[in-house]
Protein backbone atom coordinates (compact mmCIF):
# COMPACT_ATOMS: atom_id res chain seq x y z
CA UNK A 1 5.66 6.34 -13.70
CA UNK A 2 7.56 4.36 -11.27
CA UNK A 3 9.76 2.13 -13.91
CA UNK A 4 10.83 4.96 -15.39
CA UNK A 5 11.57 7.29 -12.06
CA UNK A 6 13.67 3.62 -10.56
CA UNK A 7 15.57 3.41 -14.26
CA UNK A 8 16.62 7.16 -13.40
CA UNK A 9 17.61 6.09 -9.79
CA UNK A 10 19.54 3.05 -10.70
CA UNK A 11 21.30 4.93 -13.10
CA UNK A 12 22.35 7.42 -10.83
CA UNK A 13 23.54 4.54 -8.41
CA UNK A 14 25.88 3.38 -10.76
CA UNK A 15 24.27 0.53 -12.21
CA UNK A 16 24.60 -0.23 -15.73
CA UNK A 17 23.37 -3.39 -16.88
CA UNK A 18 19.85 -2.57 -16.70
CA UNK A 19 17.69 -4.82 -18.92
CA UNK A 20 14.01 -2.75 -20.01
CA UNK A 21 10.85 -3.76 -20.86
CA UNK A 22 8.46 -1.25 -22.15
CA UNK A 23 4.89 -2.38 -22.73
CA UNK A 24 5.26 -1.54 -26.42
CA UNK A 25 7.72 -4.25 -26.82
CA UNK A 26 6.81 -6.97 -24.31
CA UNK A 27 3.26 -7.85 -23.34
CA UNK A 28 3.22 -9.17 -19.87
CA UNK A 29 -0.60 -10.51 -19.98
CA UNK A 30 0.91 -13.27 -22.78
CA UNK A 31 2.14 -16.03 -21.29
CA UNK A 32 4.19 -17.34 -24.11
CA UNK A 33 5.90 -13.62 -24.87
CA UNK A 34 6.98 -13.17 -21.39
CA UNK A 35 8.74 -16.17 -20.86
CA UNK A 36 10.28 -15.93 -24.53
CA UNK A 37 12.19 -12.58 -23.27
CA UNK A 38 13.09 -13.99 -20.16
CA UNK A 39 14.74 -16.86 -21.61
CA UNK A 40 16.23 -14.38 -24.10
CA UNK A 41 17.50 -12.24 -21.49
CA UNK A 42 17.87 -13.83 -18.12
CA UNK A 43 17.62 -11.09 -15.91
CA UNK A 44 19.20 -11.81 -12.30
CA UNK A 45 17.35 -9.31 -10.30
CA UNK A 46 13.42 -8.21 -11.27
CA UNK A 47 11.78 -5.83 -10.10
CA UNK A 48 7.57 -6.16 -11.61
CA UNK A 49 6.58 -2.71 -11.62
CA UNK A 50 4.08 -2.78 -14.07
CA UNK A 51 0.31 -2.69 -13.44
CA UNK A 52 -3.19 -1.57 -14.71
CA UNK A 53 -3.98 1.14 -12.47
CA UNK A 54 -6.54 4.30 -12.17
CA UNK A 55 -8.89 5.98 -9.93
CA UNK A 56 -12.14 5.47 -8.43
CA UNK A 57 -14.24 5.24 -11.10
CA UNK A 58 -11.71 3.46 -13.46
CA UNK A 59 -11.48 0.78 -10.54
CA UNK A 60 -14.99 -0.14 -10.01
CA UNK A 61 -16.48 0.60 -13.37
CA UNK A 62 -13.84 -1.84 -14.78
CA UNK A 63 -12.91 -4.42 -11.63
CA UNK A 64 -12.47 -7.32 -13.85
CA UNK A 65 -9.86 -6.05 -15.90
CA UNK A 66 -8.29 -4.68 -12.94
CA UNK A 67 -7.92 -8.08 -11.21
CA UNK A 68 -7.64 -10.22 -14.15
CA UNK A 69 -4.90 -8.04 -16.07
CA UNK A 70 -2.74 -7.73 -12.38
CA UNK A 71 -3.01 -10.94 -11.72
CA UNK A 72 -1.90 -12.78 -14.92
CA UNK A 73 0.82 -9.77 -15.16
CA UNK A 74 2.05 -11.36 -11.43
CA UNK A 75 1.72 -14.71 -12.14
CA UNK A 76 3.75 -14.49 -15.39
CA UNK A 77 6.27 -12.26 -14.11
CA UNK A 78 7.04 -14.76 -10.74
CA UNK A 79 6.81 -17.88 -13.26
CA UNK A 80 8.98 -16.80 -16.04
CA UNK A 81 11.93 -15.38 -12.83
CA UNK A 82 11.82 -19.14 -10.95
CA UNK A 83 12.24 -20.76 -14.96
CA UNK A 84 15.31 -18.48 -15.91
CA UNK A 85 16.37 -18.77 -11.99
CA UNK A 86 16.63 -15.05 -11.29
CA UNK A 87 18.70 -14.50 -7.80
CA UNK A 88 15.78 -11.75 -6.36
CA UNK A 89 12.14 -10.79 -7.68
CA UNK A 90 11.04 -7.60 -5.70
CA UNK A 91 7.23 -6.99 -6.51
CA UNK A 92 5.38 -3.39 -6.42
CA UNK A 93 2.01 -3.99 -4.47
CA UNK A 94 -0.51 -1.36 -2.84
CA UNK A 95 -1.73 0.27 0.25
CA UNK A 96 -5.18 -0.49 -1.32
CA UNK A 97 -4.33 -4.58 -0.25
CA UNK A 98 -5.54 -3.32 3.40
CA UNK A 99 -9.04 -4.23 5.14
CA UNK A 100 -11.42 -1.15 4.55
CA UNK A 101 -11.50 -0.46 8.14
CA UNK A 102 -8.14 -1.49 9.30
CA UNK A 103 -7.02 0.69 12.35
CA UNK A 104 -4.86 3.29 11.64
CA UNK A 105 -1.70 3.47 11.16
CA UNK A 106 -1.78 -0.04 9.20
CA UNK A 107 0.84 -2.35 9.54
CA UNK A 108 1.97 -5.22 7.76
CA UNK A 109 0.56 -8.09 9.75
CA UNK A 110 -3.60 -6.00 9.38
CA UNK A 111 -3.07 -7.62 5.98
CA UNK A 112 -5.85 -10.10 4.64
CA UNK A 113 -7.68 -9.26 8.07
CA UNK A 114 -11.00 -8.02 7.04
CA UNK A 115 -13.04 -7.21 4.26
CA UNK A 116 -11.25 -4.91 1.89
CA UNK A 117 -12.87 -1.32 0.08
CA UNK A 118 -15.81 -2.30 -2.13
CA UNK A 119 -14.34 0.43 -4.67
CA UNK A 120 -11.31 -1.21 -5.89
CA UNK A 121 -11.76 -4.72 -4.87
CA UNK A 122 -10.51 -6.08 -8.38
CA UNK A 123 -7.30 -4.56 -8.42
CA UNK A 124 -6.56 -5.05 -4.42
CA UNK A 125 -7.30 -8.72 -4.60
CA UNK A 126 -4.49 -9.28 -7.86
CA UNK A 127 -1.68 -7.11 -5.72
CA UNK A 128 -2.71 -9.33 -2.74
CA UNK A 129 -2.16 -12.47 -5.12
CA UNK A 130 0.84 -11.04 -5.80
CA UNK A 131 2.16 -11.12 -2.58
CA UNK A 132 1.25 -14.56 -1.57
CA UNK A 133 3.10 -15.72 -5.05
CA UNK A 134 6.29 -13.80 -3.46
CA UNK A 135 5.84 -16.16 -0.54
CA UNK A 136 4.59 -19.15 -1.61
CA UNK A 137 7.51 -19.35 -4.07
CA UNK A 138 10.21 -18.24 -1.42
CA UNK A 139 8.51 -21.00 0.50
CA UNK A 140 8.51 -23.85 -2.39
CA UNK A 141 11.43 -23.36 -4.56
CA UNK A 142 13.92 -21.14 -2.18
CA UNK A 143 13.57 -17.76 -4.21
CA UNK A 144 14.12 -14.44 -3.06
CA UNK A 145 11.32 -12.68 -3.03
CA UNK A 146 10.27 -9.03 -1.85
CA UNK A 147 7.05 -7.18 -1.79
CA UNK A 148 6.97 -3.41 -1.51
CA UNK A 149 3.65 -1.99 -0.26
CA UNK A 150 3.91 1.93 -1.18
CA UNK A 151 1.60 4.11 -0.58
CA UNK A 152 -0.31 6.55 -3.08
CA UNK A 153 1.81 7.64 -5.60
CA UNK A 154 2.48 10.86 -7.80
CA UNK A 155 5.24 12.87 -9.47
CA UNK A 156 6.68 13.23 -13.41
CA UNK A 157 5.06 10.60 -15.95
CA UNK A 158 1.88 10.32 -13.92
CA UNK A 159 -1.53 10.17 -15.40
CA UNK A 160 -3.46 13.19 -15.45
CA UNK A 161 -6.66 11.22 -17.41
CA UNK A 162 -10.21 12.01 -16.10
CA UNK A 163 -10.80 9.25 -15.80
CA UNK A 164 -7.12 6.51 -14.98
CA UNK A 165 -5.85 9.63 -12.92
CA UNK A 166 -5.51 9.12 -9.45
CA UNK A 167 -6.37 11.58 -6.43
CA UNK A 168 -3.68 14.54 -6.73
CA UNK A 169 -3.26 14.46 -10.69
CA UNK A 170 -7.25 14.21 -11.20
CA UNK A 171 -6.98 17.70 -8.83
CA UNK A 172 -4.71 19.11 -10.61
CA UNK A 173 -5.74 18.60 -14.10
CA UNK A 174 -9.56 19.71 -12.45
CA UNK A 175 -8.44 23.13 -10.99
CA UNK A 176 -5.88 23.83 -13.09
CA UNK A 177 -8.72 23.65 -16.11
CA UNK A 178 -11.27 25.49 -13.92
CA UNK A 179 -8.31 28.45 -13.56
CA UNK A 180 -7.79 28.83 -17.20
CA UNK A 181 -11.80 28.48 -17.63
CA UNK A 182 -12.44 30.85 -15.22
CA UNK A 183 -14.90 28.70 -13.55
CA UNK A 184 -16.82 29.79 -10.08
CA UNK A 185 -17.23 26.90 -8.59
CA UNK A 186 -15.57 23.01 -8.58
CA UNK A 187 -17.23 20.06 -7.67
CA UNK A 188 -15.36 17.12 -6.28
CA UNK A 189 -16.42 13.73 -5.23
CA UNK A 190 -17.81 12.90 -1.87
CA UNK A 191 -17.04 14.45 1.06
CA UNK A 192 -13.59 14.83 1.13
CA UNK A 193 -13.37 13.33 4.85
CA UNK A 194 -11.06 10.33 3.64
CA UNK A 195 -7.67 10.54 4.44
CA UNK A 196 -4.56 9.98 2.04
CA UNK A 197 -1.07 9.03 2.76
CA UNK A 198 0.97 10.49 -0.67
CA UNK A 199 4.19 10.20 -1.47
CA UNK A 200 6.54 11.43 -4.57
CA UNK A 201 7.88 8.55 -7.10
CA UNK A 202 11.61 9.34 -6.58
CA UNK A 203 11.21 8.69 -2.98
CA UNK A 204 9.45 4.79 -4.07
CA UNK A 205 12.19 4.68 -6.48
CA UNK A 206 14.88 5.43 -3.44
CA UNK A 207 13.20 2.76 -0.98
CA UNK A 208 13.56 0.13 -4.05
CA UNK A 209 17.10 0.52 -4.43
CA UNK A 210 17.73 0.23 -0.76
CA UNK A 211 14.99 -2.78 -0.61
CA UNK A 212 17.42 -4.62 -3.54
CA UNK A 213 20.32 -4.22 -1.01
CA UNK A 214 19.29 -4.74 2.11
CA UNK A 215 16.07 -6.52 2.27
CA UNK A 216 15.57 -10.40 1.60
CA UNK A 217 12.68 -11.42 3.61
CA UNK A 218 9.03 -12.81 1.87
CA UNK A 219 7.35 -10.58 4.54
CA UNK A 220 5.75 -7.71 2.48
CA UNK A 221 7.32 -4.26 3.84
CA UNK A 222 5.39 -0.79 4.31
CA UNK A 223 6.92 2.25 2.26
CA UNK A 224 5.24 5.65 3.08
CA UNK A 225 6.05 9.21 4.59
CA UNK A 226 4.24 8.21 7.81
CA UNK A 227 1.51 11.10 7.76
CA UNK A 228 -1.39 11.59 5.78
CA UNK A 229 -4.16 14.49 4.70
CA UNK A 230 -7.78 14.93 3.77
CA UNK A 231 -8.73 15.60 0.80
CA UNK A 232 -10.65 18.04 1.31
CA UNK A 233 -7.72 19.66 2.67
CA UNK A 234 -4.98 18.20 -0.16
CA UNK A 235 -7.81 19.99 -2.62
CA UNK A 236 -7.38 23.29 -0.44
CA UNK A 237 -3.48 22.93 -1.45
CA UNK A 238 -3.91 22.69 -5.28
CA UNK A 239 -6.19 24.78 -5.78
CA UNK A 240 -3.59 27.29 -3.83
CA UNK A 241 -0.62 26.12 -5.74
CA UNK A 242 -2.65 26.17 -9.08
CA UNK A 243 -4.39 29.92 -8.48
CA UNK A 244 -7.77 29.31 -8.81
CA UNK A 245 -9.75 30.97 -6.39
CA UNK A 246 -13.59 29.80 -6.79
CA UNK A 247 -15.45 27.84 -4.69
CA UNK A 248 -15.28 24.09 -4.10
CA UNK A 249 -18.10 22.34 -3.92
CA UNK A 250 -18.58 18.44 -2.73
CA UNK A 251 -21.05 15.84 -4.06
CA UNK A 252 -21.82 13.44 -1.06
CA UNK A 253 -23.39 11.10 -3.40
CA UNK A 254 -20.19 9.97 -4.67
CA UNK A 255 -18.06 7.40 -3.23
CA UNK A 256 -15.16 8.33 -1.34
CA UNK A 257 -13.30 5.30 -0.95
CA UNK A 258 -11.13 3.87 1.62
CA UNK A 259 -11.59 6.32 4.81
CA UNK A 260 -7.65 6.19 5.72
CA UNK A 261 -4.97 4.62 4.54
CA UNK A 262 -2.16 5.93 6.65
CA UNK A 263 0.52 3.21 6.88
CA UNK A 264 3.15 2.32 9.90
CA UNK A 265 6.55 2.38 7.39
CA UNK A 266 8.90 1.85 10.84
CA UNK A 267 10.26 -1.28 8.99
CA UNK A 268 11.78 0.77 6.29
CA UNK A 269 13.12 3.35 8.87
CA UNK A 270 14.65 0.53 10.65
CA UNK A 271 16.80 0.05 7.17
CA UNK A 272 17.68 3.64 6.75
CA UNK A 273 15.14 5.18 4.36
CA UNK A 274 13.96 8.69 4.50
CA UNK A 275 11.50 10.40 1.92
CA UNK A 276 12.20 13.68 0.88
CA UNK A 277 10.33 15.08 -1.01
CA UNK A 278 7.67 17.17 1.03
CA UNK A 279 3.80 17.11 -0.32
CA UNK A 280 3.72 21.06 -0.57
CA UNK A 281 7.07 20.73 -2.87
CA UNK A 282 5.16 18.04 -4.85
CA UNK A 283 2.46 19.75 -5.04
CA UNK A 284 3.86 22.71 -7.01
CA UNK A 285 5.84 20.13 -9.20
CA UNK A 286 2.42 18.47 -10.37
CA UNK A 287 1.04 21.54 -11.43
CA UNK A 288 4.15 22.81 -13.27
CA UNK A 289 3.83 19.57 -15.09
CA UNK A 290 0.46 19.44 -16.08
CA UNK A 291 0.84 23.41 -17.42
CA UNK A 292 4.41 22.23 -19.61
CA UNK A 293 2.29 19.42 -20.93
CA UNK A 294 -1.31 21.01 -21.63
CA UNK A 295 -0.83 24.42 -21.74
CA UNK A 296 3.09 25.24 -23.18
């Protein structure tokens, strides 16, 4: 979702020379392959967007893969840019890196303060790894190094899997079915008391162009609207956007995750970034997507 939203961007931008690496034709997880096509290809900038990734369930049903799969992703990536001597690596981390009960809004120096969310430990710990290889490089050899910390993400090419979907496809893809099912009641996950900050891809993709420019520090960097919502209440808004009108139900025994993770993004203010793309917009974008690609 977010390599191929930044290809768009960059094109747009102007640039040209834009080396790609699919998973279907490089495997990051082997060593051997991924520094093979970097000493193929010798890219001067890189920007390591890929990751195993998924919701709640996918997270702490499989945690090792989650952390082991990350992490050997990072650790190739950073290894094969200091061989080939690439000028900047900018890596894609997660909001999920934070202590569990960090205060609110979090900012970049709560991080590795506290214990972090039982739920997706695995996958928090690699990203986490991945930004102390950004610094301990920078700090050993002199490299550039850059880690983004975005918030939740959505928007075209995301994941609308039961079970690898994340918060606002998984609602989509569940009322969207209960609409054309003409089901009276939904049942979500926990309370729906936890708080998300969400933000649209092309707006990422926008804040890593302008972190390419402008931003050289080893110090990771917030990237987030600045304002969050339940979910009880972000359910309330697909439901509306996708027309179903039964009931929601919610199953306390289920985990909710993280309470909050509402982030302090002032840093990337302080450079110029705005989002744009506002959640209701976004909203009605998922949906339309889901209905093109299930139901058209």
């Amino acid at each position: 979702m977010v390599g191929i939203t930044l290809v768009e961007k960059l094109r747009s931008a102007g640039y040209r020379n834009l080396l790609l690496a699919p998973h279907s034709e490089l495997e990051l997880r082997d060593q051997v392959q991924t520094f093979d096509w970097f000493e193929k290809n010798r890219p001067e900038i890189v920007v390591h967007a890929a990751a195993k990734v998924g919701g709640i369930e996918a997270n702490r049903t499989h945690m090792g893969e989650f952390l082991y799969d990350n992490l050997v992703m990072a650790c190739n990536v950073f290894e094969a840019s200091r061989r080939v001597g690439a000028a900047k690596v900018l890596f894609i981390a997660s909001s999920c890196m934070y202590p569990r009960d960090c205060p609110q809004p979090m900012r970049e120096e709560d991080l590795m303060t506290g214990p972090l969310e039982p739920t997706n430990e695995g996958y928090a710990i690699a990203k986490i790894a991945g930004m102390k290889l950004a610094q301990t490089y920078t700090a050993q050899y002199g490299m550039n190094c850059v880690t983004a910390v975005p918030c939740n993400l959505y928007g075209p090419n995301d994941d609308f899997d039961p079970v690898n979907s994340h918060v606002l496809s998984a609602l989509v893809r569940k009322f969207v079915t209960a609409r054309d099912a003409n089901e009276p009641s939904v049942t979500m996950w926990g309370t729906g008391v936890a708080r998300r900050e969400l933000m649209h891809v092309a707006d990422v993709a926008s804040a890593i162009v302008l972190l390419m420019d402008m931003y050289d520090s080893s110090d990771a960097i917030n990237v987030g609207p600045g304002d969050d919502i339940s979910i009880s209440e972000l359910a309330n808004l697909v439901s509306e956007a996708a027309g179903y009108r039964g009931e929601i139900n919610w199953d306390p025994s289920k985990p909710d995750g993280m309470p909050r993770k509402l982030m302090d993004s002032s840093g990337m203010r302080a450079l110029g970034w705005t989002p744009h793309v506002t959640l209701k917009e976004g909203v009605k974008e998922m949906v339309a997507l889901y209905e093109k690609g299930n139901h058209g």
